[in-house]
PDB file of N, CA and C in Angstrom:
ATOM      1  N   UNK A   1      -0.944  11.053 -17.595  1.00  0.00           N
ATOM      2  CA  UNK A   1      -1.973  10.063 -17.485  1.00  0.00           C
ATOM      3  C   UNK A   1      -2.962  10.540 -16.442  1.00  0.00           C
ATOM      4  N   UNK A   2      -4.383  10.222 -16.262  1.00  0.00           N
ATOM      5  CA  UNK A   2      -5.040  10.381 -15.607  1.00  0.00           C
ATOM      6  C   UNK A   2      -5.620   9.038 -15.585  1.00  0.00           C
ATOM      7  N   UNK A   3      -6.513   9.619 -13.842  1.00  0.00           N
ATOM      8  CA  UNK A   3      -6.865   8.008 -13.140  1.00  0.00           C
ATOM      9  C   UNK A   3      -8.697   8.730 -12.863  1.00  0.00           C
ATOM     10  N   UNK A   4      -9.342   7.533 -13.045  1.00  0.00           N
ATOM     11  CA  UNK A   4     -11.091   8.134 -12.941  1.00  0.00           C
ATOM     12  C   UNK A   4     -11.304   6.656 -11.869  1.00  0.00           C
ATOM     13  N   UNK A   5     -11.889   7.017 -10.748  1.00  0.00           N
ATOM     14  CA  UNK A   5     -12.362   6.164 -10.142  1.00  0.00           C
ATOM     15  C   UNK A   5     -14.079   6.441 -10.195  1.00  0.00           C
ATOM     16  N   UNK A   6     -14.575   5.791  -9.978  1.00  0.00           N
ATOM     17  CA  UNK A   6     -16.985   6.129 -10.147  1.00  0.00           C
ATOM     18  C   UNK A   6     -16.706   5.203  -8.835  1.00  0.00           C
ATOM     19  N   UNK A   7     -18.390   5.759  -8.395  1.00  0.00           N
ATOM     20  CA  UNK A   7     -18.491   5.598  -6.680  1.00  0.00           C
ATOM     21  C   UNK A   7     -20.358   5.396  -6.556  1.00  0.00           C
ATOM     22  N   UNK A   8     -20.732   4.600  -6.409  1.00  0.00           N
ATOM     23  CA  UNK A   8     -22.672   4.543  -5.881  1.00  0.00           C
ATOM     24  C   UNK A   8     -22.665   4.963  -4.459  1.00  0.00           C
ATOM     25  N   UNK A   9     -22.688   6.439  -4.225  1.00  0.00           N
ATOM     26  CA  UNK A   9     -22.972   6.400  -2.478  1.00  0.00           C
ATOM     27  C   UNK A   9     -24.529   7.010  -2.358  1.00  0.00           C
ATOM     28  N   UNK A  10     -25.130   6.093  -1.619  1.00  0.00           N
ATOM     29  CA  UNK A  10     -26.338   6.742  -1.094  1.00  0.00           C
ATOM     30  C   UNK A  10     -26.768   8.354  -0.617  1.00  0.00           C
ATOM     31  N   UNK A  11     -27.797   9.091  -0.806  1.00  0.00           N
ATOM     32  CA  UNK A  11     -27.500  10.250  -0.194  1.00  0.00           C
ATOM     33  C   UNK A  11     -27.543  10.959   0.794  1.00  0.00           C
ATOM     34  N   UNK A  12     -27.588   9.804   1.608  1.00  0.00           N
ATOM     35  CA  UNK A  12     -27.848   9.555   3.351  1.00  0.00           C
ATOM     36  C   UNK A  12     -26.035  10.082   3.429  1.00  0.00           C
ATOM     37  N   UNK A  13     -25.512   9.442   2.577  1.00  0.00           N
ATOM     38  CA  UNK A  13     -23.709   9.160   3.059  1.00  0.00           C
ATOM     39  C   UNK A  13     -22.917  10.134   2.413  1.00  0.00           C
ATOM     40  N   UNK A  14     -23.602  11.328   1.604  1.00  0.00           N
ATOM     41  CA  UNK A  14     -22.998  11.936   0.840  1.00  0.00           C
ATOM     42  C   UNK A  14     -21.899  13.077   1.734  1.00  0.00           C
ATOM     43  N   UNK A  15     -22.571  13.497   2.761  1.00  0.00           N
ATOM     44  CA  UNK A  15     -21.605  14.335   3.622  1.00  0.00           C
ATOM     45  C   UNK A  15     -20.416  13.429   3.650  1.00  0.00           C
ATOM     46  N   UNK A  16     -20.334  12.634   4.600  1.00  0.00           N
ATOM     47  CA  UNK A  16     -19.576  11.836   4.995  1.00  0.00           C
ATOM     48  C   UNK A  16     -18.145  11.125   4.119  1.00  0.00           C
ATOM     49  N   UNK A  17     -18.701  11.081   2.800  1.00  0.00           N
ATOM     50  CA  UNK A  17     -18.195  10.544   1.690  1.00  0.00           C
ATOM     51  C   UNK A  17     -17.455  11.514   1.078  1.00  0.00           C
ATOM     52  N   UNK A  18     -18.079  12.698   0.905  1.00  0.00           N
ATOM     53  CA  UNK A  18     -17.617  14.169   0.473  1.00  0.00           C
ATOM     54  C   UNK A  18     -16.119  14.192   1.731  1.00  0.00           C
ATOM     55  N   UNK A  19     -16.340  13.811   2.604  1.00  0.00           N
ATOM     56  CA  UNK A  19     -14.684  14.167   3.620  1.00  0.00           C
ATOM     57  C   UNK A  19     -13.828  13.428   3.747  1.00  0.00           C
ATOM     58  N   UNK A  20     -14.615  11.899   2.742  1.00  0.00           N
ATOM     59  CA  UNK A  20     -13.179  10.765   2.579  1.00  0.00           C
ATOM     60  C   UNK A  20     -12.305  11.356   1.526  1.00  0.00           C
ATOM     61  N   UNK A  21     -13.362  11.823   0.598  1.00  0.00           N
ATOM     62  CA  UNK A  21     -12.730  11.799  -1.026  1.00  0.00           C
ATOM     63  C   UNK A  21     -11.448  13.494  -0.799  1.00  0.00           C
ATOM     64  N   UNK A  22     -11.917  14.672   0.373  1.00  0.00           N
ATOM     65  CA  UNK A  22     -11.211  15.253   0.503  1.00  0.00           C
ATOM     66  C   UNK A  22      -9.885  14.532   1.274  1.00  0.00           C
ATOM     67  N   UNK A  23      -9.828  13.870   2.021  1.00  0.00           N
ATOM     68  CA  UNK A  23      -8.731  13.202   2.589  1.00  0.00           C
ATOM     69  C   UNK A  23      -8.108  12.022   1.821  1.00  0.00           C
ATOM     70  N   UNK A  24      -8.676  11.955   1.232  1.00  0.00           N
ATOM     71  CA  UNK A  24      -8.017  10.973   0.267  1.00  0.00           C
ATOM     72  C   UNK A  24      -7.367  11.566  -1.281  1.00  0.00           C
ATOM     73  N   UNK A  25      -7.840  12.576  -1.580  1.00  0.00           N
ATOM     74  CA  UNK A  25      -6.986  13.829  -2.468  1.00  0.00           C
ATOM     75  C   UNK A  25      -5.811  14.309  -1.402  1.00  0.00           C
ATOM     76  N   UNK A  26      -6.167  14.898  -0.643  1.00  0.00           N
ATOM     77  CA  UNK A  26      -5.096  15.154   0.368  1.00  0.00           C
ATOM     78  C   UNK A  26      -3.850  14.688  -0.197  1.00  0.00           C
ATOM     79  N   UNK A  27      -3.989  12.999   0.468  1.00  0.00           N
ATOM     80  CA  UNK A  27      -3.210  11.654   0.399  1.00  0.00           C
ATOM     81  C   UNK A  27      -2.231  11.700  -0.698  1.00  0.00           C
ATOM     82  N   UNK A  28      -2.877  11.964  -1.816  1.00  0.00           N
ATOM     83  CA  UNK A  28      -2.212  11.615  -3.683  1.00  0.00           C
ATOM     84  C   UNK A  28      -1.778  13.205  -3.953  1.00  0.00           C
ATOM     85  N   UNK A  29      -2.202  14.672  -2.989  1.00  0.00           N
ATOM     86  CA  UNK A  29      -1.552  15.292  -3.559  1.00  0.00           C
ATOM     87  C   UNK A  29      -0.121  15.417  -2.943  1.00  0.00           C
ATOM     88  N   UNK A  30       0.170  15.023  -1.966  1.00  0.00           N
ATOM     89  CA  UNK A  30       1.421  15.057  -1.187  1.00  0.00           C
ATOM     90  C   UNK A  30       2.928  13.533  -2.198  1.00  0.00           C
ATOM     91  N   UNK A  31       2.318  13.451  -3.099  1.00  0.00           N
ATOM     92  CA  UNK A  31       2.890  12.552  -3.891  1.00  0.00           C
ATOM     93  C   UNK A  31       3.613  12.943  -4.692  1.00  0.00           C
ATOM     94  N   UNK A  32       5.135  12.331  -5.111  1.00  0.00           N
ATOM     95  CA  UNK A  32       5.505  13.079  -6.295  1.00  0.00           C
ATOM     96  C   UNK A  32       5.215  12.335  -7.869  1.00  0.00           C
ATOM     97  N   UNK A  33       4.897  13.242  -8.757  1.00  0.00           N
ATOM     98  CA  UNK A  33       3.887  13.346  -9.923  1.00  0.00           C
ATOM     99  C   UNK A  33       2.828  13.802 -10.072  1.00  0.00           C
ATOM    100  N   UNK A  34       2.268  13.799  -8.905  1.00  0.00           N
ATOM    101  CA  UNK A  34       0.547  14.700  -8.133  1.00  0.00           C
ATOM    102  C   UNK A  34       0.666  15.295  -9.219  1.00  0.00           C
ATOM    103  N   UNK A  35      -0.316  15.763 -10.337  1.00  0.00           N
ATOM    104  CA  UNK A  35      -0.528  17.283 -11.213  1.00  0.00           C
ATOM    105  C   UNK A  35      -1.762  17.879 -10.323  1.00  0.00           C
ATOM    106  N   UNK A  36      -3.137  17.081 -11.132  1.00  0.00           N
ATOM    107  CA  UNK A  36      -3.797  17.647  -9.500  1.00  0.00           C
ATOM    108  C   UNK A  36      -5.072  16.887  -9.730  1.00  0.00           C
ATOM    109  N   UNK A  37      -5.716  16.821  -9.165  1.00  0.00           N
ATOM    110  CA  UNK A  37      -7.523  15.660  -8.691  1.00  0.00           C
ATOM    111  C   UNK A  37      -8.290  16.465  -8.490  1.00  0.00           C
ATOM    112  N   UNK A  38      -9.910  16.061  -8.340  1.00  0.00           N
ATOM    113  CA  UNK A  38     -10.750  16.511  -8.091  1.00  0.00           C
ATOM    114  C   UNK A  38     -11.925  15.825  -8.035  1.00  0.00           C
ATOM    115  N   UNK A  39     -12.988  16.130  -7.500  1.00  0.00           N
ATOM    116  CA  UNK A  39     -13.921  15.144  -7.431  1.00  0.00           C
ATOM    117  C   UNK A  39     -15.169  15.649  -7.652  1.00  0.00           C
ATOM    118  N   UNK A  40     -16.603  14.693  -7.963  1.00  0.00           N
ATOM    119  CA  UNK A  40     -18.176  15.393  -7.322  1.00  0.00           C
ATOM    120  C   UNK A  40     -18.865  14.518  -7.821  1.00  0.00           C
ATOM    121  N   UNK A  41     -19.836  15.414  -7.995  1.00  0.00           N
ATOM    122  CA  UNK A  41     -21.219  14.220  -7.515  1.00  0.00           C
ATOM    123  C   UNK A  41     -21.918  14.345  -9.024  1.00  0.00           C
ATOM    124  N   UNK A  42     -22.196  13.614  -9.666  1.00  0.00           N
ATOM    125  CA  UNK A  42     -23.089  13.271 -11.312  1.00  0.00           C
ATOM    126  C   UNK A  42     -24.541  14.252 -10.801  1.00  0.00           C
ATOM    127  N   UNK A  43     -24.339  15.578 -12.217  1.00  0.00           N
ATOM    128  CA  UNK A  43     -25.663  16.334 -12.243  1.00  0.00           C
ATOM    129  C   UNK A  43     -27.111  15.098 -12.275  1.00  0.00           C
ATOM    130  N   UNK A  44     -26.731  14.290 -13.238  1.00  0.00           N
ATOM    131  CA  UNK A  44     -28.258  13.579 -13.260  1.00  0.00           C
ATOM    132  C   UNK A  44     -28.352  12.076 -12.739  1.00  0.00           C
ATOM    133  N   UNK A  45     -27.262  11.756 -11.671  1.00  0.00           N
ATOM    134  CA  UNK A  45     -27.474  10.832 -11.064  1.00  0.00           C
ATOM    135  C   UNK A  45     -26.684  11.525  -9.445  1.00  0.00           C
ATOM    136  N   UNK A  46     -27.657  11.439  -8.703  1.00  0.00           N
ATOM    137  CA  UNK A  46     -26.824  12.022  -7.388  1.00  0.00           C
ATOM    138  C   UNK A  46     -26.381  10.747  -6.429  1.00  0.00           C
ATOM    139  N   UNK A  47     -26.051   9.835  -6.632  1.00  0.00           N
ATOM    140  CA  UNK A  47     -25.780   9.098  -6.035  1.00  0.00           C
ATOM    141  C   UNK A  47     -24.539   8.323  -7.088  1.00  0.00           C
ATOM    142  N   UNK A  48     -24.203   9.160  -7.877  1.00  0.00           N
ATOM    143  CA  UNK A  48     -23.249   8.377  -8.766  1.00  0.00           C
ATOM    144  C   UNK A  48     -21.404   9.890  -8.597  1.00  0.00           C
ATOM    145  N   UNK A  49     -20.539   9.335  -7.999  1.00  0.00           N
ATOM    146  CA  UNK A  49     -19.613  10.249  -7.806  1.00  0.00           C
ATOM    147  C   UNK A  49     -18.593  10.235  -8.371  1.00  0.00           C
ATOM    148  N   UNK A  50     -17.686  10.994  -8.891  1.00  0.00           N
ATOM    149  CA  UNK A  50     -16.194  10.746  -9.715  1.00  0.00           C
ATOM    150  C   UNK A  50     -15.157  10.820  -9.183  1.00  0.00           C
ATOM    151  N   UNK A  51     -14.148  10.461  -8.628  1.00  0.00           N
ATOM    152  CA  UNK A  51     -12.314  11.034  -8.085  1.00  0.00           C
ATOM    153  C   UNK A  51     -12.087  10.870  -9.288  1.00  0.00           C
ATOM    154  N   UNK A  52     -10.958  11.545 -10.143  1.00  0.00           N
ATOM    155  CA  UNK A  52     -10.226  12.093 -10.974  1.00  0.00           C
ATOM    156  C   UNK A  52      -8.786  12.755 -10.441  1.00  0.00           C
ATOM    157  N   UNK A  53      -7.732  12.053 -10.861  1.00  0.00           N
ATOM    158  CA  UNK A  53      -6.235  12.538 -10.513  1.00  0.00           C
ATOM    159  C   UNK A  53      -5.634  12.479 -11.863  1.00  0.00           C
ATOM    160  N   UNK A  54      -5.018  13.850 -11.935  1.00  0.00           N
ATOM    161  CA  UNK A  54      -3.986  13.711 -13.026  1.00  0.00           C
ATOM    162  C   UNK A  54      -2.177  13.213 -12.517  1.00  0.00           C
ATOM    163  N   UNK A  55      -1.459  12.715 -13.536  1.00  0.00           N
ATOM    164  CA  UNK A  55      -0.123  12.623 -13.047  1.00  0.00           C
ATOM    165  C   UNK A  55       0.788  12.684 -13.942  1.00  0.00           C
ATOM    166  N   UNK A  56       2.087  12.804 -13.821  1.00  0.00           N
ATOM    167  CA  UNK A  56       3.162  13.137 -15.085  1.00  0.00           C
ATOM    168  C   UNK A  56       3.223  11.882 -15.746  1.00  0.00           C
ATOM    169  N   UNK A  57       3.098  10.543 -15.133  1.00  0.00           N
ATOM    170  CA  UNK A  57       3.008   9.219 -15.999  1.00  0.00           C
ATOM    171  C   UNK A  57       2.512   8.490 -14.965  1.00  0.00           C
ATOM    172  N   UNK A  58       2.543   6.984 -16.247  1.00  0.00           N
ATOM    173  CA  UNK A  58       1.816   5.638 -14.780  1.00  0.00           C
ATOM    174  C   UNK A  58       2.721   5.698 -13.557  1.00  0.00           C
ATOM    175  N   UNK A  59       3.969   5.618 -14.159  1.00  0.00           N
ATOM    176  CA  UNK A  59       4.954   4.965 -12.988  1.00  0.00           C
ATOM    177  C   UNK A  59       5.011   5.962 -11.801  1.00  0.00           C
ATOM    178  N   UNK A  60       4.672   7.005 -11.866  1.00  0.00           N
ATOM    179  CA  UNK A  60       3.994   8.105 -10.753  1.00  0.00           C
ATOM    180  C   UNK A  60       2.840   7.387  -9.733  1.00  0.00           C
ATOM    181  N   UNK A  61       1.945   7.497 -10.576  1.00  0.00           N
ATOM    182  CA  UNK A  61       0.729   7.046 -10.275  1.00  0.00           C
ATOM    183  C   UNK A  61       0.675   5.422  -9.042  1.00  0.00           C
ATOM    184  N   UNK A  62       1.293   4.949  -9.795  1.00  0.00           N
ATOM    185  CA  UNK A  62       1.625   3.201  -9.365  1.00  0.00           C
ATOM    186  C   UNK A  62       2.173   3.252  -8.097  1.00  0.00           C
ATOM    187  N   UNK A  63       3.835   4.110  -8.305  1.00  0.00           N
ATOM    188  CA  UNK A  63       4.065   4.511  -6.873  1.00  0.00           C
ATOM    189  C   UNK A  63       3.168   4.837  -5.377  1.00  0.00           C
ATOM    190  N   UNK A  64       2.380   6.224  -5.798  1.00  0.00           N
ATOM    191  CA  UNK A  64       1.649   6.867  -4.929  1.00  0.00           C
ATOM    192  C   UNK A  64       0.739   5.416  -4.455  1.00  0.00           C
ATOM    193  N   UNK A  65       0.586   5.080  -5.015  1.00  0.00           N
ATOM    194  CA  UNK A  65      -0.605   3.861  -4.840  1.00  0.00           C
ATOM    195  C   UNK A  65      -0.043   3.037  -3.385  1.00  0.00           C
ATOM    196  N   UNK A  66       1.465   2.985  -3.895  1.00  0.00           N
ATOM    197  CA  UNK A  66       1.963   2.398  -2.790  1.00  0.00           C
ATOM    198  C   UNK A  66       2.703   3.001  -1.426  1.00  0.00           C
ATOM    199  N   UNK A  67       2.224   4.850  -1.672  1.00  0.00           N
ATOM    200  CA  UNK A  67       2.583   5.218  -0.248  1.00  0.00           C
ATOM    201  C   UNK A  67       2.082   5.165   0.899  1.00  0.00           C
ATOM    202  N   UNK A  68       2.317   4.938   1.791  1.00  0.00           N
ATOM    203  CA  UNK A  68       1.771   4.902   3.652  1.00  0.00           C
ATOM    204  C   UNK A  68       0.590   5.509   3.564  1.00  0.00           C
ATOM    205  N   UNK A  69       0.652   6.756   3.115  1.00  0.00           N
ATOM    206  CA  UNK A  69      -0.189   8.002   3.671  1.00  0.00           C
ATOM    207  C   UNK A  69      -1.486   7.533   2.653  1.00  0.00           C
ATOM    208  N   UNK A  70      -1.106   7.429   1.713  1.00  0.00           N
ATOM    209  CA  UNK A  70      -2.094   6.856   0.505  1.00  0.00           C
ATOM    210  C   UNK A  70      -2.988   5.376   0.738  1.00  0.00           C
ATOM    211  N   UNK A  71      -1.488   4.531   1.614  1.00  0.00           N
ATOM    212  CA  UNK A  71      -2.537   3.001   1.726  1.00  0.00           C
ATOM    213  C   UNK A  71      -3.631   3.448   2.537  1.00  0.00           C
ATOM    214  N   UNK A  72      -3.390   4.635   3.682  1.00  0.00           N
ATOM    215  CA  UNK A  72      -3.974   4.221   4.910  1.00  0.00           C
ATOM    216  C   UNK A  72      -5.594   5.944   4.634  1.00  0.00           C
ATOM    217  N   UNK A  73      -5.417   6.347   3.664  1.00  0.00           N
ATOM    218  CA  UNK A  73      -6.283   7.395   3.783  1.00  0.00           C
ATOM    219  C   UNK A  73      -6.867   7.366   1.825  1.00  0.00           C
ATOM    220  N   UNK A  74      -6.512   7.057   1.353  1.00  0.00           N
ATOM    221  CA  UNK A  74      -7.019   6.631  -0.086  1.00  0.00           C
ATOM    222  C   UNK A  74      -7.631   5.116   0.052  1.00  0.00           C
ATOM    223  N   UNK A  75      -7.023   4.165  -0.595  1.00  0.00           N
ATOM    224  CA  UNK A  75      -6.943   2.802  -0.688  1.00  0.00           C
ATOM    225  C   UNK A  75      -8.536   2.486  -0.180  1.00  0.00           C
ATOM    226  N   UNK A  76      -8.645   2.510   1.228  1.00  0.00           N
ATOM    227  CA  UNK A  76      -9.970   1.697   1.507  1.00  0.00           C
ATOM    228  C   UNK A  76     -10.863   3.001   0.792  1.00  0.00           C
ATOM    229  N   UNK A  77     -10.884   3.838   0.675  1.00  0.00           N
ATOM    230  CA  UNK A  77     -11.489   4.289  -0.365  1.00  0.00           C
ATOM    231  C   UNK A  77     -11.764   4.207  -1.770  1.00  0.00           C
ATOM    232  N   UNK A  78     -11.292   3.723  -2.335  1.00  0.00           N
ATOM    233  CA  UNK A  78     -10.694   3.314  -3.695  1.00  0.00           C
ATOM    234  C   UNK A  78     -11.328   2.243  -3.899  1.00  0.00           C
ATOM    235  N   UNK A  79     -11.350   1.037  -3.338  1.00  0.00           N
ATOM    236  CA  UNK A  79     -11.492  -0.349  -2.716  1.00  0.00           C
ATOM    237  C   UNK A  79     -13.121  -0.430  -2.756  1.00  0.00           C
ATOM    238  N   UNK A  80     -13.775   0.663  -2.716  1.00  0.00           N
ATOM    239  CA  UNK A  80     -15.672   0.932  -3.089  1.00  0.00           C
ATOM    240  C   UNK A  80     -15.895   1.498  -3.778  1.00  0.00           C
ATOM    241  N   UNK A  81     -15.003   1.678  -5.407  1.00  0.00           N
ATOM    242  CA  UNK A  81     -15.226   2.282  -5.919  1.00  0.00           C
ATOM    243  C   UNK A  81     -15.908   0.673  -6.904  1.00  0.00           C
ATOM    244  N   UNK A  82     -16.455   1.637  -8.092  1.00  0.00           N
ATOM    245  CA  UNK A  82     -17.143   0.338  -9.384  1.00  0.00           C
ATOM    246  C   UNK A  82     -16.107   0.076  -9.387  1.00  0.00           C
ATOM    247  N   UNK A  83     -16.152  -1.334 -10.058  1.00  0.00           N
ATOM    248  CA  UNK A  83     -15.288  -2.437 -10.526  1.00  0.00           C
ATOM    249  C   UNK A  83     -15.505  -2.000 -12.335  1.00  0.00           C
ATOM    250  N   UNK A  84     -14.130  -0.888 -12.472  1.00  0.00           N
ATOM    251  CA  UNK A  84     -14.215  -1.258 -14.006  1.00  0.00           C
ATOM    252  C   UNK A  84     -12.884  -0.159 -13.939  1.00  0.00           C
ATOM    253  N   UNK A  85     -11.960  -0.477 -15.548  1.00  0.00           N
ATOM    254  CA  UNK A  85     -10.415   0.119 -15.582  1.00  0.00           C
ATOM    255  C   UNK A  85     -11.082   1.262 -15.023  1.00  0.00           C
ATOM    256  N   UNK A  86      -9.456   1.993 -14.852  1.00  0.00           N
ATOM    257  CA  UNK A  86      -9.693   3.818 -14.650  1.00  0.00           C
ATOM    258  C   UNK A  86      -8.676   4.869 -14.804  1.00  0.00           C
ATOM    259  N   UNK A  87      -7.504   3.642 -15.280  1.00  0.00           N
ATOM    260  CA  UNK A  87      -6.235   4.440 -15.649  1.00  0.00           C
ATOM    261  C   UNK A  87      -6.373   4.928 -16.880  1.00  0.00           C
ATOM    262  N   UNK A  88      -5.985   5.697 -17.494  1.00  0.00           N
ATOM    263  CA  UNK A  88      -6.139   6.554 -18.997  1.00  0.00           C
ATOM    264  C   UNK A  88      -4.947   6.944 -19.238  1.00  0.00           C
ATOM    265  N   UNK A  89      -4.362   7.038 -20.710  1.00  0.00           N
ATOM    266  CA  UNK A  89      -2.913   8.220 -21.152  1.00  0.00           C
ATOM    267  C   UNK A  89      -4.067   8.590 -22.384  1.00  0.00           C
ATOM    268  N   UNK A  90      -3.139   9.643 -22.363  1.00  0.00           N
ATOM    269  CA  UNK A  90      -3.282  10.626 -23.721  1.00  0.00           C
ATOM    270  C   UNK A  90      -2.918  10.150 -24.404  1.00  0.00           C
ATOM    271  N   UNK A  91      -3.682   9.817 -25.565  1.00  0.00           N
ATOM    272  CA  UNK A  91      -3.243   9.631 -27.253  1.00  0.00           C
ATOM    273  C   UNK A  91      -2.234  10.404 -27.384  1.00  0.00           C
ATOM    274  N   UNK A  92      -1.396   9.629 -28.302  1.00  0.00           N
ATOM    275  CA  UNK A  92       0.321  10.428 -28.865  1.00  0.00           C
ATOM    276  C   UNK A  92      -0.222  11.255 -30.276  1.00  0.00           C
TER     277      UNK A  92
END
């Protein structure tokens, strides 16, 4: 399964934002199921950004959600992302 979070950051905040989203990958790769994440910034909207994590299933995913390292260095990150789903599985 993979997880897509979208992000509106100004481009005043883009440095800044660029070193949450690395610390907050950090966070989810120290997880077990982690496959692996990545992130950036929309070619034709620069103020529009993606996190993307892959994982072996939800119940991976769900977990990590609820580790320490994850509440306290993901989460309030996460938490400004758009308001819309972002969990995905692969068609069988």
């Amino acid at each position: 399964m993979f997880a897509i979070a979208r992000f509106n950051v100004a481009l005043a905040d883009a440095s800044t934002f660029n070193s949450e989203m690395v610390t907050a990958l950090d966070a989810f790769s120290a997880c077990a199921g982690f496959i692996d994440g990545e992130f950036g910034q929309n070619l034709d909207d620069s103020g529009l950004w993606a996190f993307v994590t892959r994982w072996e299933n939800v119940g991976s995913y769900r977990r990590a959600l609820s580790n320490n390292t994850v509440k306290m260095n993901a989460i309030p990150l996460l938490a400004r992302s758009i308001d819309e789903p972002g969990a995905y599985e692969h068609p069988l």
